[in-house]
Protein backbone atom coordinates (compact mmCIF):
# COMPACT_ATOMS: atom_id res chain seq x y z
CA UNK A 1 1.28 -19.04 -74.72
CA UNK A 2 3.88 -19.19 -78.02
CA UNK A 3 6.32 -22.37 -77.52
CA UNK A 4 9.43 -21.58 -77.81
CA UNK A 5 12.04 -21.61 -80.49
CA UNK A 6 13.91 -24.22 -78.36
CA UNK A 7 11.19 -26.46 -77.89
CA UNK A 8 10.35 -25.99 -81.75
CA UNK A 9 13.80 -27.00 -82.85
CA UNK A 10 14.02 -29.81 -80.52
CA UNK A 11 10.43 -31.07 -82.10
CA UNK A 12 11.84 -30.93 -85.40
CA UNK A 13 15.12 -32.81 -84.76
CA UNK A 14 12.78 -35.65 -82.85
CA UNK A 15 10.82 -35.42 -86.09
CA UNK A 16 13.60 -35.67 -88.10
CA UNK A 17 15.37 -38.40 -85.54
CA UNK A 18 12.35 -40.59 -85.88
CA UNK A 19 12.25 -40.35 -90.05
CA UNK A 20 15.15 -41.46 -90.27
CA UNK A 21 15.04 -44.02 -88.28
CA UNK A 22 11.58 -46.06 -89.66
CA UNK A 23 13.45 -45.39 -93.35
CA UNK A 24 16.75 -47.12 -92.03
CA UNK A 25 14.65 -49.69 -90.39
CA UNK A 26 12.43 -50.47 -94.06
CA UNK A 27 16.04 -50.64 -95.80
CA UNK A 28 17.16 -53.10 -93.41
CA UNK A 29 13.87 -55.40 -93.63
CA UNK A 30 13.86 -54.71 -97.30
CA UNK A 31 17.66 -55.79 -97.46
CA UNK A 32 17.75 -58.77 -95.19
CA UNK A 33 14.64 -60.49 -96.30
CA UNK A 34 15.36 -60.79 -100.16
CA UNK A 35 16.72 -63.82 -101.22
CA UNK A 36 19.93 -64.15 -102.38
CA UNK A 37 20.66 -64.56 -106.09
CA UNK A 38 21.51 -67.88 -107.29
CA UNK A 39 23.81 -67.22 -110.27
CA UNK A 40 24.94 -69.57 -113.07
CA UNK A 41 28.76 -70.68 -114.62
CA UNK A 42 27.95 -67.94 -116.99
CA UNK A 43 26.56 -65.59 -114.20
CA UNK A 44 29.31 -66.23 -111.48
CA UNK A 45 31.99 -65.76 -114.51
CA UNK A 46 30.63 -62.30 -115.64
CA UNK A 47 30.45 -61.07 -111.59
CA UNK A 48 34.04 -61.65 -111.02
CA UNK A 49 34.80 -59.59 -114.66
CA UNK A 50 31.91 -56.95 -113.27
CA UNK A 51 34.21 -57.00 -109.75
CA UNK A 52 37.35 -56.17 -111.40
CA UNK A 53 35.54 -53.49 -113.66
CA UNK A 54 34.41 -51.79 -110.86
CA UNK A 55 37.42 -52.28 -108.87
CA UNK A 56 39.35 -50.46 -111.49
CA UNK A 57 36.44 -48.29 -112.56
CA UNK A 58 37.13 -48.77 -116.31
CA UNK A 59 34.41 -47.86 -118.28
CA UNK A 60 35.00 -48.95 -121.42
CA UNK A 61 34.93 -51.97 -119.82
CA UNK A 62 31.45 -52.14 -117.97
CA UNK A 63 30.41 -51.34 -121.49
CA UNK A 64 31.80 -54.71 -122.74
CA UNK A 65 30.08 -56.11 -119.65
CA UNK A 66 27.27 -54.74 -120.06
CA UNK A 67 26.96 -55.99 -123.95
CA UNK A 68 28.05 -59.44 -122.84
CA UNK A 69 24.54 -59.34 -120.60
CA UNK A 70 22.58 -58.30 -122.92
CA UNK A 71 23.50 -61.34 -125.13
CA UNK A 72 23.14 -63.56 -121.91
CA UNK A 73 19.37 -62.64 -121.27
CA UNK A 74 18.02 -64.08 -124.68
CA UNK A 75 19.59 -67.55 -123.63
CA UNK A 76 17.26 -70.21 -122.70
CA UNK A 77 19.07 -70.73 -119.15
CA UNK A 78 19.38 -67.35 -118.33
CA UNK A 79 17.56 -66.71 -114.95
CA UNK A 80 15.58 -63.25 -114.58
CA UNK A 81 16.65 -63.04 -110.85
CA UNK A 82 20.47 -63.12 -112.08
CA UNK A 83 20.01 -60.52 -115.18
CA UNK A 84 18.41 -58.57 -112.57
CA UNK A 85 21.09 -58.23 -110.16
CA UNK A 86 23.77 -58.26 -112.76
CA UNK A 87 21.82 -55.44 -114.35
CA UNK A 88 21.80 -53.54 -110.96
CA UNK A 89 25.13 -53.60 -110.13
CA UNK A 90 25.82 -52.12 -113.82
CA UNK A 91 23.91 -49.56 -113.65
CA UNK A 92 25.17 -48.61 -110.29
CA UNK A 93 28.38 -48.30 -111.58
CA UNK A 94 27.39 -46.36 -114.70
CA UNK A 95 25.92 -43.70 -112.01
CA UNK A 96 29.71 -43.84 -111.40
CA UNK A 97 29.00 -45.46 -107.84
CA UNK A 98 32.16 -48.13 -108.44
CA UNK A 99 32.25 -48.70 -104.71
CA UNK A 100 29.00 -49.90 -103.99
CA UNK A 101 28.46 -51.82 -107.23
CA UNK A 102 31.75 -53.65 -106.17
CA UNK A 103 30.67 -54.28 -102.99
CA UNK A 104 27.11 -55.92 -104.48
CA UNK A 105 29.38 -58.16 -107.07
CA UNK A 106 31.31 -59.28 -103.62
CA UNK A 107 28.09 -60.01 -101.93
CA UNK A 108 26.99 -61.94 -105.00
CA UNK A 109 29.98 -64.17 -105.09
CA UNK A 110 29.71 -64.62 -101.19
CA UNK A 111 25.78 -65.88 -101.33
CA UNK A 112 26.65 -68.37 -104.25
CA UNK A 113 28.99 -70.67 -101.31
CA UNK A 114 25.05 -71.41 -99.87
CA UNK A 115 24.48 -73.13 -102.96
């Protein structure tokens, strides 16, 4: 006997359900078990300029942020972790996603009050 078109559907949204569901549950682990960032005078100085850039989605400025990291990863105290993250959240802006890369300076600043 042929199953039905019903009971076809309602496999694939289960299917579908289920997906979705083990990828927001690997974001999640992968999100919550990283350790936060510990970020330098230099660092925590260039995430509040990187805030307001995004904030007012300017640009020309991310470029000027963006140069300004590029000089900070060929100092001797410059932390990979940091030039990581800072590099992140630039580049999430330049994909013009202001929002979130705002919202990952913010979470920046917040983790550095553990330290």
């Amino acid at each position: 006997m042929k199953p039905s078109n019903r009971n076809q559907a309602s496999t694939r949204y289960r299917n579908l359900g289920l997906a979705l569901a083990v990828i927001a549950c690997a974001a999640s682990l992968w999100y919550f078990s990283r350790s936060p960032v510990r970020l330098d005078a230099d660092g925590y100085d260039l995430t509040i300029a990187l805030y307001r850039v995004c904030n007012q989605r300017d640009a020309d400025a991310l470029k000027e942020i963006e140069s300004r990291l590029n000089e900070m990863a060929g100092g001797p105290s410059q932390d990979d972790h940091q030039h990581e993250a800072l590099q992140d959240v630039v580049q999430e802006a330049r994909q013009g996603n202001w929002r979130d890369a705002m919202i990952t300076c913010r979470t920046l600043l917040e983790e550095q009050v553990r330290y």
